[in-house]
N, C-alpha and C. Protein backbone atom coordinates (compact mmCIF):
# COMPACT_ATOMS: atom_id res chain seq x y z
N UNK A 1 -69.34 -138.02 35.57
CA UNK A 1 -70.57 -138.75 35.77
C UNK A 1 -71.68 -137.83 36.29
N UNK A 2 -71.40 -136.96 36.95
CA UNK A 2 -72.22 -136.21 37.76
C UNK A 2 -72.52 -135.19 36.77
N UNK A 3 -71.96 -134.71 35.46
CA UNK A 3 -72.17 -133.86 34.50
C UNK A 3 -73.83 -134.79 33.56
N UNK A 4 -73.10 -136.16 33.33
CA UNK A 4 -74.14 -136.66 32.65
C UNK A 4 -75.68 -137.08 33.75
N UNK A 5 -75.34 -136.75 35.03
CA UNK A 5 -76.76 -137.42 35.34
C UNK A 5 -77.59 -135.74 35.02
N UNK A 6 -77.06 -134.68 35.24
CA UNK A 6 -77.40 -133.01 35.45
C UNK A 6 -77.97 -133.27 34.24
N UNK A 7 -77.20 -133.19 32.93
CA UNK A 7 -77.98 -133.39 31.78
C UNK A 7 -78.91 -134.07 31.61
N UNK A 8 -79.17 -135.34 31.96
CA UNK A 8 -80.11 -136.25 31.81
C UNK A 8 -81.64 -135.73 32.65
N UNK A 9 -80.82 -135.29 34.02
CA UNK A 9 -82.26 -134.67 34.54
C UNK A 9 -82.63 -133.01 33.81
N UNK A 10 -81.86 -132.51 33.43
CA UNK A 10 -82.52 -131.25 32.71
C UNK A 10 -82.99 -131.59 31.55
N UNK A 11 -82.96 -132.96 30.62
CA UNK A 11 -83.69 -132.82 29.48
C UNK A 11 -84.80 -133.05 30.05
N UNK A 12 -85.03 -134.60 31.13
CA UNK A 12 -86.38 -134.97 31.68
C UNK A 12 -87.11 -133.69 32.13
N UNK A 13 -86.87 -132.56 32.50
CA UNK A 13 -87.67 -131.82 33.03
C UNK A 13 -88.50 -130.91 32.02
N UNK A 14 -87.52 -130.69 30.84
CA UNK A 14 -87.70 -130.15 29.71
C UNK A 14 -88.95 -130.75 29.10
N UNK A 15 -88.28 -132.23 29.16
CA UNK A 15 -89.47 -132.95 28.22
C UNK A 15 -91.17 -133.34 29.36
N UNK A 16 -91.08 -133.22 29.97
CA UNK A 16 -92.41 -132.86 31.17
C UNK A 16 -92.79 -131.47 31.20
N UNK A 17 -92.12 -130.65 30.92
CA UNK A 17 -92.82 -129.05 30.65
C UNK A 17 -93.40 -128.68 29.45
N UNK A 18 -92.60 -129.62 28.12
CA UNK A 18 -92.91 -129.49 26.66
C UNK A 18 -94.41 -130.32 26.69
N UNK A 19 -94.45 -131.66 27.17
CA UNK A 19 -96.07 -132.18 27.73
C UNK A 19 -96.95 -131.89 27.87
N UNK A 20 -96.29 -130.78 29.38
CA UNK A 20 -97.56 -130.15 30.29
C UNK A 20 -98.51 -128.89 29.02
N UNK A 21 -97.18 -128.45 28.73
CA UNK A 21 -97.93 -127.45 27.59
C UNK A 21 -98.75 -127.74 26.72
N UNK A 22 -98.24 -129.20 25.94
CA UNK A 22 -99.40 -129.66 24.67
C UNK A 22 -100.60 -129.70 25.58
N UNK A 23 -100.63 -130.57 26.43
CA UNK A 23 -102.26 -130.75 27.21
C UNK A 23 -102.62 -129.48 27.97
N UNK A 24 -101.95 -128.29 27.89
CA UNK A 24 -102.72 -127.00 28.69
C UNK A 24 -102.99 -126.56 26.69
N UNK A 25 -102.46 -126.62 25.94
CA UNK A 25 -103.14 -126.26 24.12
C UNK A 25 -104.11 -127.16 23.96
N UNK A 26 -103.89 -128.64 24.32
CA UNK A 26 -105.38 -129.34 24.31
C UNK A 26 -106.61 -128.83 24.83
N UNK A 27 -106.40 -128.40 26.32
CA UNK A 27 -107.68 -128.28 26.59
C UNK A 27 -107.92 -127.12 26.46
N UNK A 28 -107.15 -126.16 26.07
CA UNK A 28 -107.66 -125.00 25.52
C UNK A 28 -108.45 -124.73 24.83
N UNK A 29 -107.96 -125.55 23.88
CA UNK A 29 -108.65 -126.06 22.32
C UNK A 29 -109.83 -126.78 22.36
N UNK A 30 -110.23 -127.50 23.48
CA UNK A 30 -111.36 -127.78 23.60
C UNK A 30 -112.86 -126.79 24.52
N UNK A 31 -111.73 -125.46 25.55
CA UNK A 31 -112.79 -124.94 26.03
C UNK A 31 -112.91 -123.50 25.04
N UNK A 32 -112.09 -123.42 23.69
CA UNK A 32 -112.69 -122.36 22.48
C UNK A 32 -113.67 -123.56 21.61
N UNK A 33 -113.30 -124.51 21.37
CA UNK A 33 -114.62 -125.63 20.93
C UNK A 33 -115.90 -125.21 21.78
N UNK A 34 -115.55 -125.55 22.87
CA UNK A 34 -117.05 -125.11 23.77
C UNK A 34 -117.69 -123.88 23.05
N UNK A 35 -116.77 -123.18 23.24
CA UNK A 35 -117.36 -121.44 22.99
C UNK A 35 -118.09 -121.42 21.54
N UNK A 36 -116.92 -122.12 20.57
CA UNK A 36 -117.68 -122.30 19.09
C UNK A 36 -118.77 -122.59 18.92
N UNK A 37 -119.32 -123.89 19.57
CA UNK A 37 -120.52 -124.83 19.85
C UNK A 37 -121.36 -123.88 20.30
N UNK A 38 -121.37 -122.69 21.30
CA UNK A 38 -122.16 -122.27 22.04
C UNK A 38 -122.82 -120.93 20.90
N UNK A 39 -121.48 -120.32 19.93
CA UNK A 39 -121.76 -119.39 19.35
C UNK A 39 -123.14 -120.28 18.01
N UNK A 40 -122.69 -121.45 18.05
CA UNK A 40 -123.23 -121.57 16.76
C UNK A 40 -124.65 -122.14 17.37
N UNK A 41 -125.01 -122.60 18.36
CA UNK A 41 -125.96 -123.03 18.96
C UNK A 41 -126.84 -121.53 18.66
N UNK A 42 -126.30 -119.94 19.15
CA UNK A 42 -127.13 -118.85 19.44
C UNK A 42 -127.22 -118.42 18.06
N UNK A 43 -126.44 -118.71 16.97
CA UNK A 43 -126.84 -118.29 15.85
C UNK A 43 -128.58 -119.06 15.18
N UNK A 44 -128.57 -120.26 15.51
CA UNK A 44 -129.66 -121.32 15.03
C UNK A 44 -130.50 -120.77 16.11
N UNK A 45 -130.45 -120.48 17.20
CA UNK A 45 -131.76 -120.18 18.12
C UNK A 45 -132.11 -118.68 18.18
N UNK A 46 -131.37 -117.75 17.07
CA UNK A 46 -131.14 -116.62 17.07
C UNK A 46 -131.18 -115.97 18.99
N UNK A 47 -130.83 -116.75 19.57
CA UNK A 47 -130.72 -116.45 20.77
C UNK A 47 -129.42 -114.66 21.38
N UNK A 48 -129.97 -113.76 21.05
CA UNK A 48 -128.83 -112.53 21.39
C UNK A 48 -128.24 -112.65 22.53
N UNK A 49 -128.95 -113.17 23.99
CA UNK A 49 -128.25 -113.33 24.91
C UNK A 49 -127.32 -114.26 25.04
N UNK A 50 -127.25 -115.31 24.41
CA UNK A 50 -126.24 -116.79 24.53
C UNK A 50 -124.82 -115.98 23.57
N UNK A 51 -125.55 -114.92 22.65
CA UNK A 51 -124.30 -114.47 21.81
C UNK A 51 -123.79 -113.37 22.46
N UNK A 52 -123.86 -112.67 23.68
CA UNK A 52 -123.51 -111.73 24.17
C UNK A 52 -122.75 -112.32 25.69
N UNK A 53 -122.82 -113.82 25.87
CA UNK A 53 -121.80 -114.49 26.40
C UNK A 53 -120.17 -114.90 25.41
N UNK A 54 -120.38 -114.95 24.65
CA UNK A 54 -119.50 -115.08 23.70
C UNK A 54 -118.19 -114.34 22.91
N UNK A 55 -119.39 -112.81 22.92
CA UNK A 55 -118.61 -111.75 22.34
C UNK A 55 -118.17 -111.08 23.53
N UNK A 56 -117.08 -110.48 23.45
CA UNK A 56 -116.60 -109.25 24.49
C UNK A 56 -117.44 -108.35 24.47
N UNK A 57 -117.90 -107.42 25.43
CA UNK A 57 -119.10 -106.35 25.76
C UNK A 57 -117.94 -105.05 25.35
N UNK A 58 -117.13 -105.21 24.46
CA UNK A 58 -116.07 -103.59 24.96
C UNK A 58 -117.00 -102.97 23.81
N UNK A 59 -116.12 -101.93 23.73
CA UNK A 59 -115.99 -100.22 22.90
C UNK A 59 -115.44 -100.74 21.45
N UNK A 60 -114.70 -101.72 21.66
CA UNK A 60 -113.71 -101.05 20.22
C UNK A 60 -113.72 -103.22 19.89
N UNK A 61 -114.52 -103.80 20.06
CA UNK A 61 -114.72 -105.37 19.35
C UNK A 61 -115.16 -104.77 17.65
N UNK A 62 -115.00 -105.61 17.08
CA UNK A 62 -115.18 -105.19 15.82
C UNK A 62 -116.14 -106.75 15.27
N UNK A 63 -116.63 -106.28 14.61
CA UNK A 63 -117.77 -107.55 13.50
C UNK A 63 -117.98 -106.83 12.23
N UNK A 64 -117.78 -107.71 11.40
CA UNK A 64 -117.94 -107.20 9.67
C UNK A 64 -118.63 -108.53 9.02
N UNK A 65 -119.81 -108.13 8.76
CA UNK A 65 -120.75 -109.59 7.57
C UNK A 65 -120.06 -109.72 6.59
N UNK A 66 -120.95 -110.82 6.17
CA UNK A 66 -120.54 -110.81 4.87
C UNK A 66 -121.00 -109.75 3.86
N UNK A 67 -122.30 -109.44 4.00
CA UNK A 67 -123.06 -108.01 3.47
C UNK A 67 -122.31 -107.01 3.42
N UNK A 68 -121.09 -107.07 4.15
CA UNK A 68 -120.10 -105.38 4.22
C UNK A 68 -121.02 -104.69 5.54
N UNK A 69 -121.96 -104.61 6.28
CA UNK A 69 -122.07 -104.28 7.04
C UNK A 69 -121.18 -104.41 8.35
N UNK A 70 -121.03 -103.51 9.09
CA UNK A 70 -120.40 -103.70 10.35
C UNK A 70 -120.23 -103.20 11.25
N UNK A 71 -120.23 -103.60 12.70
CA UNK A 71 -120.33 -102.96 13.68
C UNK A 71 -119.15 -102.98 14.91
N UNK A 72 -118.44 -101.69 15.56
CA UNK A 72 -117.54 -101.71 15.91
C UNK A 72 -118.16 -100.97 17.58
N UNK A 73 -117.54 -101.91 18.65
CA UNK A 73 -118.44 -101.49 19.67
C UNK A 73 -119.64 -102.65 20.18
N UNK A 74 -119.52 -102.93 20.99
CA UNK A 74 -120.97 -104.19 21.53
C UNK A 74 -122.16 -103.47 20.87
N UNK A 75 -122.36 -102.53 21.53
CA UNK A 75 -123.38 -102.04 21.33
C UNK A 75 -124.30 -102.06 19.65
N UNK A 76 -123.01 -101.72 18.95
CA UNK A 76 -123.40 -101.86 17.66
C UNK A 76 -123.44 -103.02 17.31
N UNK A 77 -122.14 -103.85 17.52
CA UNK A 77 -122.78 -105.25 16.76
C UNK A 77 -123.81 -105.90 17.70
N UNK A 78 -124.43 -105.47 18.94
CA UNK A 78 -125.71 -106.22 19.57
C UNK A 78 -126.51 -106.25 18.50
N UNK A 79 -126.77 -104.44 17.36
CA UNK A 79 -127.52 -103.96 16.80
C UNK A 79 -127.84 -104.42 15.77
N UNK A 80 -127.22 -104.88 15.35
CA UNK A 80 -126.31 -105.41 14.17
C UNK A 80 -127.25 -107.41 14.04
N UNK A 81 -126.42 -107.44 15.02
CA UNK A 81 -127.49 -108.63 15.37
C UNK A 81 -129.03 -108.61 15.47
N UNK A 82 -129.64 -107.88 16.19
CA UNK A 82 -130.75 -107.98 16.80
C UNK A 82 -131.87 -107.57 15.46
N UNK A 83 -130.77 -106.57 14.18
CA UNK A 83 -131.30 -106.48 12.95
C UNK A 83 -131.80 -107.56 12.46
N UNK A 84 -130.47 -108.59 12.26
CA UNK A 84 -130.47 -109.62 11.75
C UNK A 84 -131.39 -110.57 11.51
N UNK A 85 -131.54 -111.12 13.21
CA UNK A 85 -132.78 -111.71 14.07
C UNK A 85 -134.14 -111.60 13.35
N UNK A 86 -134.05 -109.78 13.79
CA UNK A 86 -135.74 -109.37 13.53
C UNK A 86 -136.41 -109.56 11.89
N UNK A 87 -135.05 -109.44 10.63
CA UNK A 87 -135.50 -109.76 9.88
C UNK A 87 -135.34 -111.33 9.43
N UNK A 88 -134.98 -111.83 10.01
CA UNK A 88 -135.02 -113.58 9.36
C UNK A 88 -135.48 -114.61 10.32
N UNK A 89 -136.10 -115.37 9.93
CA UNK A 89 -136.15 -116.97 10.60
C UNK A 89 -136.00 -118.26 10.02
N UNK A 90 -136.13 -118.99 10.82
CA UNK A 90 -135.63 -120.48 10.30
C UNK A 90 -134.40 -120.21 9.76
N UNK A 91 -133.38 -120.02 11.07
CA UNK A 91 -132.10 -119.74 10.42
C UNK A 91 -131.62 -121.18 10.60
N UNK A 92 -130.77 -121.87 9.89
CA UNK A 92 -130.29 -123.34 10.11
C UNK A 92 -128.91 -123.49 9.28
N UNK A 93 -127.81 -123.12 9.80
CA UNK A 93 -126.25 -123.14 9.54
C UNK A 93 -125.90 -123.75 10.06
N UNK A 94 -124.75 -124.61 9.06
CA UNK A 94 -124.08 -125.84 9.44
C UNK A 94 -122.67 -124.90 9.29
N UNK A 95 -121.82 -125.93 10.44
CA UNK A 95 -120.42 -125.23 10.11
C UNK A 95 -119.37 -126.04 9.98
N UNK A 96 -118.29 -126.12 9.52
CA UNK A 96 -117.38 -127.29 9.05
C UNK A 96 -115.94 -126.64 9.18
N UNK A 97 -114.73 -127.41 9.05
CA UNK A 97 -113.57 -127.08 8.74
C UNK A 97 -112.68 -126.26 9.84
N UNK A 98 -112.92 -125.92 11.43
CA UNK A 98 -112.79 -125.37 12.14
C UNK A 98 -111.27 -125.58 12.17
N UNK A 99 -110.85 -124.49 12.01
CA UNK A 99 -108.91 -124.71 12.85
C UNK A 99 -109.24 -123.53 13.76
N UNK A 100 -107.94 -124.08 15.18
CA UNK A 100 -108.06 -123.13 16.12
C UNK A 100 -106.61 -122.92 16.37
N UNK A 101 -105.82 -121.85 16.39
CA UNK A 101 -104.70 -121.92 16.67
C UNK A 101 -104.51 -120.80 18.26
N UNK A 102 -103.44 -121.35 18.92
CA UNK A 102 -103.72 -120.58 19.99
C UNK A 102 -102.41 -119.84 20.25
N UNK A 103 -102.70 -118.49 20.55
CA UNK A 103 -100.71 -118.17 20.94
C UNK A 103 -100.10 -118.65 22.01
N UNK A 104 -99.15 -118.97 21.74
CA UNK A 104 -98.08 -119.15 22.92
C UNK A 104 -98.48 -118.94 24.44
N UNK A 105 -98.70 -117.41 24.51
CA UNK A 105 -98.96 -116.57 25.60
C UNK A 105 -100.50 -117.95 26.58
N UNK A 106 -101.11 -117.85 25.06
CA UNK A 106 -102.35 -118.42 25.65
C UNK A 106 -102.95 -117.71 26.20
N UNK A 107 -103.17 -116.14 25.96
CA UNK A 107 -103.97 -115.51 26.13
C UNK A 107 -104.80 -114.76 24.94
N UNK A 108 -104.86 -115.40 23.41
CA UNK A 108 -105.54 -114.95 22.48
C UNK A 108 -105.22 -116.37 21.53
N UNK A 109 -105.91 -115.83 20.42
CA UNK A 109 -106.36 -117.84 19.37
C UNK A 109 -107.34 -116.83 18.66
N UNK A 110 -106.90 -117.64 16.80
CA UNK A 110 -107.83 -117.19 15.91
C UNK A 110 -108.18 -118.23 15.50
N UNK A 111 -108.89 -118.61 15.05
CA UNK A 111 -110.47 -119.50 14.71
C UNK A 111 -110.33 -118.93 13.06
N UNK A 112 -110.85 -120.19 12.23
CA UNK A 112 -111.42 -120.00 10.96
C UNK A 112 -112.70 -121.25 10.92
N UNK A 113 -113.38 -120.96 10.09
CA UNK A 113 -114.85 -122.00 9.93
C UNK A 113 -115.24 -122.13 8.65
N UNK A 114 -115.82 -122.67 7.94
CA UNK A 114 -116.66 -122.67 6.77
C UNK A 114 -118.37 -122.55 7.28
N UNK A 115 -119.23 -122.03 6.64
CA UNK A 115 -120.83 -122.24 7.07
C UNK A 115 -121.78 -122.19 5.78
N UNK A 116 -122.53 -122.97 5.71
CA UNK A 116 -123.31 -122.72 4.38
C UNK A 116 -124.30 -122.61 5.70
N UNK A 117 -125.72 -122.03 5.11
CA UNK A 117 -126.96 -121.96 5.47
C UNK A 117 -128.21 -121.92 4.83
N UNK A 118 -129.17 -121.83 5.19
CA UNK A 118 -130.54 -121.43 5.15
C UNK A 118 -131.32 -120.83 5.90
N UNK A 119 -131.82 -119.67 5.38
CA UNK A 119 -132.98 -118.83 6.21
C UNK A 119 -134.20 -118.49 5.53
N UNK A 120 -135.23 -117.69 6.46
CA UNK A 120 -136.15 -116.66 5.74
C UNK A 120 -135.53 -115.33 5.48
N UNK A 121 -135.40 -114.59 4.80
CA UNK A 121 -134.42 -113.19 5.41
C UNK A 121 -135.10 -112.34 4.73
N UNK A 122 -136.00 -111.38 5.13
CA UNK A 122 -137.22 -110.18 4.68
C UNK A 122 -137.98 -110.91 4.10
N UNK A 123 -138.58 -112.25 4.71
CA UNK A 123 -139.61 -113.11 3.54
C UNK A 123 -139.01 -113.80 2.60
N UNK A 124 -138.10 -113.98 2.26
CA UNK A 124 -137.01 -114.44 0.87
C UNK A 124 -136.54 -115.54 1.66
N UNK A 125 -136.56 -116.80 0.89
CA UNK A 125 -136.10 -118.17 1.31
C UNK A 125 -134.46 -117.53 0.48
N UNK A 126 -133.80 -117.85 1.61
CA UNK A 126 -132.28 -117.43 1.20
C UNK A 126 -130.87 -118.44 1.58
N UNK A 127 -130.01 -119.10 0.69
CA UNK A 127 -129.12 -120.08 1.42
C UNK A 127 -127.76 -119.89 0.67
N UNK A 128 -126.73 -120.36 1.16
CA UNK A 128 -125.17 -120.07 0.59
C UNK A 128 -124.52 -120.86 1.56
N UNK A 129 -123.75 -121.36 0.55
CA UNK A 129 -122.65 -122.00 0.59
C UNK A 129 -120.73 -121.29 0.66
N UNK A 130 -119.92 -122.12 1.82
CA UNK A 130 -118.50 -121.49 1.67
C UNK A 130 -118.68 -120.18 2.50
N UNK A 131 -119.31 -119.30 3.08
CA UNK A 131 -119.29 -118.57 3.58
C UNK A 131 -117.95 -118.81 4.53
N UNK A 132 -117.01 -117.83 4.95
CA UNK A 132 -115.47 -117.70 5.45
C UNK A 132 -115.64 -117.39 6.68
N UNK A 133 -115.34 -117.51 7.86
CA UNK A 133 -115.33 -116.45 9.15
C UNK A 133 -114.08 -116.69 9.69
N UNK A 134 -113.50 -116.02 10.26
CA UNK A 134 -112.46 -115.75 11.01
C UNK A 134 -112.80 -114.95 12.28
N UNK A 135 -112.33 -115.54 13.96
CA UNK A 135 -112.94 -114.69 14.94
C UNK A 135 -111.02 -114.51 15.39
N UNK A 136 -111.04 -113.20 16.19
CA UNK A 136 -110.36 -113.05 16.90
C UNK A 136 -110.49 -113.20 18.21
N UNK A 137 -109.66 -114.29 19.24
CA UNK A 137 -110.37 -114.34 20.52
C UNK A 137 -109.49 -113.81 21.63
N UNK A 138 -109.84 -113.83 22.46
CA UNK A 138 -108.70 -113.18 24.02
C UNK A 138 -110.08 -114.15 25.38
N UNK A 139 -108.94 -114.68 25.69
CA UNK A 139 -109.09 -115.28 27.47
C UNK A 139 -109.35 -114.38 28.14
N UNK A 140 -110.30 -113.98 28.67
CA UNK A 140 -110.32 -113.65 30.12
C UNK A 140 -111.37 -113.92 30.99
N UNK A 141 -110.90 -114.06 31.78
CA UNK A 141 -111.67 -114.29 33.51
C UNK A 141 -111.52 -116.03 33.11
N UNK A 142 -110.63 -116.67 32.27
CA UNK A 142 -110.42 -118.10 32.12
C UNK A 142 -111.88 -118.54 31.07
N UNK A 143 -111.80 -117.52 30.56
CA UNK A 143 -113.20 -117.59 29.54
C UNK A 143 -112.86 -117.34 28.37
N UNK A 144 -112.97 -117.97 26.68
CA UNK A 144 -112.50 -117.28 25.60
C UNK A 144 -113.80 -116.76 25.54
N UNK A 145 -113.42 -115.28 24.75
CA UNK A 145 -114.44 -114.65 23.91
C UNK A 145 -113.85 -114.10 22.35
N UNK A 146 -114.87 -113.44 21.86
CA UNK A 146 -114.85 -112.77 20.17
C UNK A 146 -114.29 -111.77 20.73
N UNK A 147 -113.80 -111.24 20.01
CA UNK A 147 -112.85 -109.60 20.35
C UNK A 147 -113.09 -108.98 18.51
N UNK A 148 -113.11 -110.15 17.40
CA UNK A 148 -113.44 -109.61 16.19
C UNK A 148 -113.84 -110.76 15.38
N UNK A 149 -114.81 -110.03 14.61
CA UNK A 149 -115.17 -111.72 13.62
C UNK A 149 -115.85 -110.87 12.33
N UNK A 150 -115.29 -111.93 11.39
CA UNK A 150 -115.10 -111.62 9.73
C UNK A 150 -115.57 -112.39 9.26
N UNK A 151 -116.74 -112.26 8.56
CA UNK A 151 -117.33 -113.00 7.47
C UNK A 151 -117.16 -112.68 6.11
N UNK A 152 -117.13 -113.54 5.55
CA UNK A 152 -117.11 -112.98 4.12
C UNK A 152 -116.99 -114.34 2.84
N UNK A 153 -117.81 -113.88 1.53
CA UNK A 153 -118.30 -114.81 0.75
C UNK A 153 -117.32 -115.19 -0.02
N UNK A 154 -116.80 -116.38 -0.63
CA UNK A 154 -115.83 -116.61 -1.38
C UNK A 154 -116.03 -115.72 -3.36
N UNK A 155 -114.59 -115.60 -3.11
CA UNK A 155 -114.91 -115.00 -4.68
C UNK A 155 -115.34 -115.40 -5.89
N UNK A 156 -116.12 -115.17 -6.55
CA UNK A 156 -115.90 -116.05 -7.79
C UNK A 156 -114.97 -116.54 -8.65
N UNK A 157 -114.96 -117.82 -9.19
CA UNK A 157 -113.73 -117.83 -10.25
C UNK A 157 -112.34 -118.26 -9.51
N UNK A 158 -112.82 -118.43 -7.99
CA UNK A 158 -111.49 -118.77 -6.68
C UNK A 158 -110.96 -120.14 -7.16
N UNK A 159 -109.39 -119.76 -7.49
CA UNK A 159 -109.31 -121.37 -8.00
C UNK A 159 -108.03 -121.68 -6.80
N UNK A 160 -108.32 -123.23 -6.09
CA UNK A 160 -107.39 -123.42 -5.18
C UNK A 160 -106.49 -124.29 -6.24
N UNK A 161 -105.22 -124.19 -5.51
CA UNK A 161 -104.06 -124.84 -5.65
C UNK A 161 -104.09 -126.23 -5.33
């Protein structure tokens, strides 16, 4: 008898730790939502500082456009950005389709998005559809940030399954 109550209380504890975890992935998942919201807020306000909360400040973060341009290093993709900025306005991107998956550890989560848009970009009314991104993120200081992010245009002729 005393075998079956041991068992009974080690599954209960099991199944209260398996819990605690979904709702520490829930709200995870909702404070990289935050971060998403915040990135896409500084993209529409071309705001560089709201996007330099977002991205990691290191040496070795990586960003690649869709253009094939890219910058490895804050510094560069600040540059990278601040290009961007200076040549376009009325930027207005919508974004859709967000999955967030988070590791285990819960100290990193990759992100995918869809974004079509519209801008001015060198004077040229310019817009696209399906655009891809993928960010790489890492927690720290209880904060997600970008550590890498990939854009890129769908191929032509892409036929899904």
């Amino acid at each position: 008898m005393k075998n079956l109550i041991v068992f009974f209380l080690v599954v209960a504890l099991l199944s209260l730790s398996a819990c605690t975890n979904e709702v520490e992935i829930n709200s995870e998942k909702a404070n990289i939502q935050s971060m998403l919201d915040k990135f896409h807020q500084a993209v529409n306000n071309e705001n560089l500082g709201m996007l330099s909360q977002v991205f990691a400040s290191d040496d070795d973060i990586v960003l690649i456009n869709a253009d094939s341009t890219k910058g490895i290093g804050w510094k560069s993709v600040e540059e990278n950005l601040q290009k961007w900025f200076d040549s376009s306005e009325n930027i207005s991107y919508t974004f859709k389709d967000e999955f967030i998956k988070i590791h285990p550890s819960g100290k990193s989560a990759w992100v995918l998005f869809i974004q079509d848009g519209n801008e001015i970009y060198q004077d040229k009314p310019t817009s696209f559809e399906g655009v891809r991104a993928t960010f790489g993120l890492e927690k720290r200081n209880d904060n997600w940030v970008i550590v890498q992010a990939h854009f890129s245009f769908p191929m032509s002729g892409w036929v899904e399954d």
